[in-house]
Protein backbone atom coordinates (compact mmCIF):
# COMPACT_ATOMS: atom_id res chain seq x y z
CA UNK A 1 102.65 185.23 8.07
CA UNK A 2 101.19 185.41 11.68
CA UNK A 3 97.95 184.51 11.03
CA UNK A 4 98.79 182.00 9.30
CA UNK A 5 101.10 180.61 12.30
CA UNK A 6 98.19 181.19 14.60
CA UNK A 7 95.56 179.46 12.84
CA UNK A 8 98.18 177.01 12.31
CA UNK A 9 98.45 176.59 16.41
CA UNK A 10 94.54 177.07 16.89
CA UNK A 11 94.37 173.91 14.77
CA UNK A 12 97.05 172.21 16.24
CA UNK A 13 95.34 172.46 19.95
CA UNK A 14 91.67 171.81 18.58
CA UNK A 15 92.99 168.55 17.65
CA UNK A 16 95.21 167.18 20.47
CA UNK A 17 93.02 165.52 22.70
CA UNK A 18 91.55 163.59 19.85
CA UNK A 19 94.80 162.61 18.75
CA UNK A 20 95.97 161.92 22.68
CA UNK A 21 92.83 159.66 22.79
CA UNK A 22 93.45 157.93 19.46
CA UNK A 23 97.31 157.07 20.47
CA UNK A 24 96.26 155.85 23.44
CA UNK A 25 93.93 153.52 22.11
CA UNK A 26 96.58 152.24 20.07
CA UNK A 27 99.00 151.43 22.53
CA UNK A 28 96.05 149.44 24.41
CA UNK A 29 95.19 147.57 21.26
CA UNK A 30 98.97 146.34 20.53
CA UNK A 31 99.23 145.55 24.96
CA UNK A 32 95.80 144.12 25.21
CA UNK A 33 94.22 142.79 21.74
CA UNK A 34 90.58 142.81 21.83
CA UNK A 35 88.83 139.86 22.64
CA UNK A 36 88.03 137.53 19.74
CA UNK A 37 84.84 135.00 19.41
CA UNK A 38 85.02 131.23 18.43
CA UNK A 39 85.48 132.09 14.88
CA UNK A 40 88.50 134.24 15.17
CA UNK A 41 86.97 137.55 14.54
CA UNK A 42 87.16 140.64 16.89
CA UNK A 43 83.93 141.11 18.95
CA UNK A 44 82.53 144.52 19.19
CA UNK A 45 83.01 145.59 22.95
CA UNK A 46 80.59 148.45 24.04
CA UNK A 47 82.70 149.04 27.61
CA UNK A 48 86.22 149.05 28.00
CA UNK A 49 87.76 145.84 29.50
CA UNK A 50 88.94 146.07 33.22
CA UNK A 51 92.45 145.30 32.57
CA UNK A 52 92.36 148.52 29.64
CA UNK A 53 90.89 150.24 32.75
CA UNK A 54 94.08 149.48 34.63
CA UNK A 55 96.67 150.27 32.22
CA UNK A 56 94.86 154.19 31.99
């Protein structure tokens, strides 16, 4: 039962800054929606925007 708990945790704290980053970006998407071209469709942005920046 312990190893199991501690792989359990090992797992757990490989994959929280990953999941920190990913929530993050989601919060960003729903305050700041990424830009959109003349057609309506999401333009692939290789930098992050300076008001994303700001909100970090």
């Amino acid at each position: 039962m312990r190893a199991i708990k501690m792989v359990r945790m090992q797992s757990i704290d490989k994959n929280r800054y990953r999941a920190e980053e990913l929530a993050e970006e989601r919060v960003l998407d729903v305050l700041i929606p990424p830009a959109k071209n003349n057609w309506g469709q999401t333009e692939p942005s290789q930098e992050p925007s300076a008001a994303r920046q700001a909100f970090r």
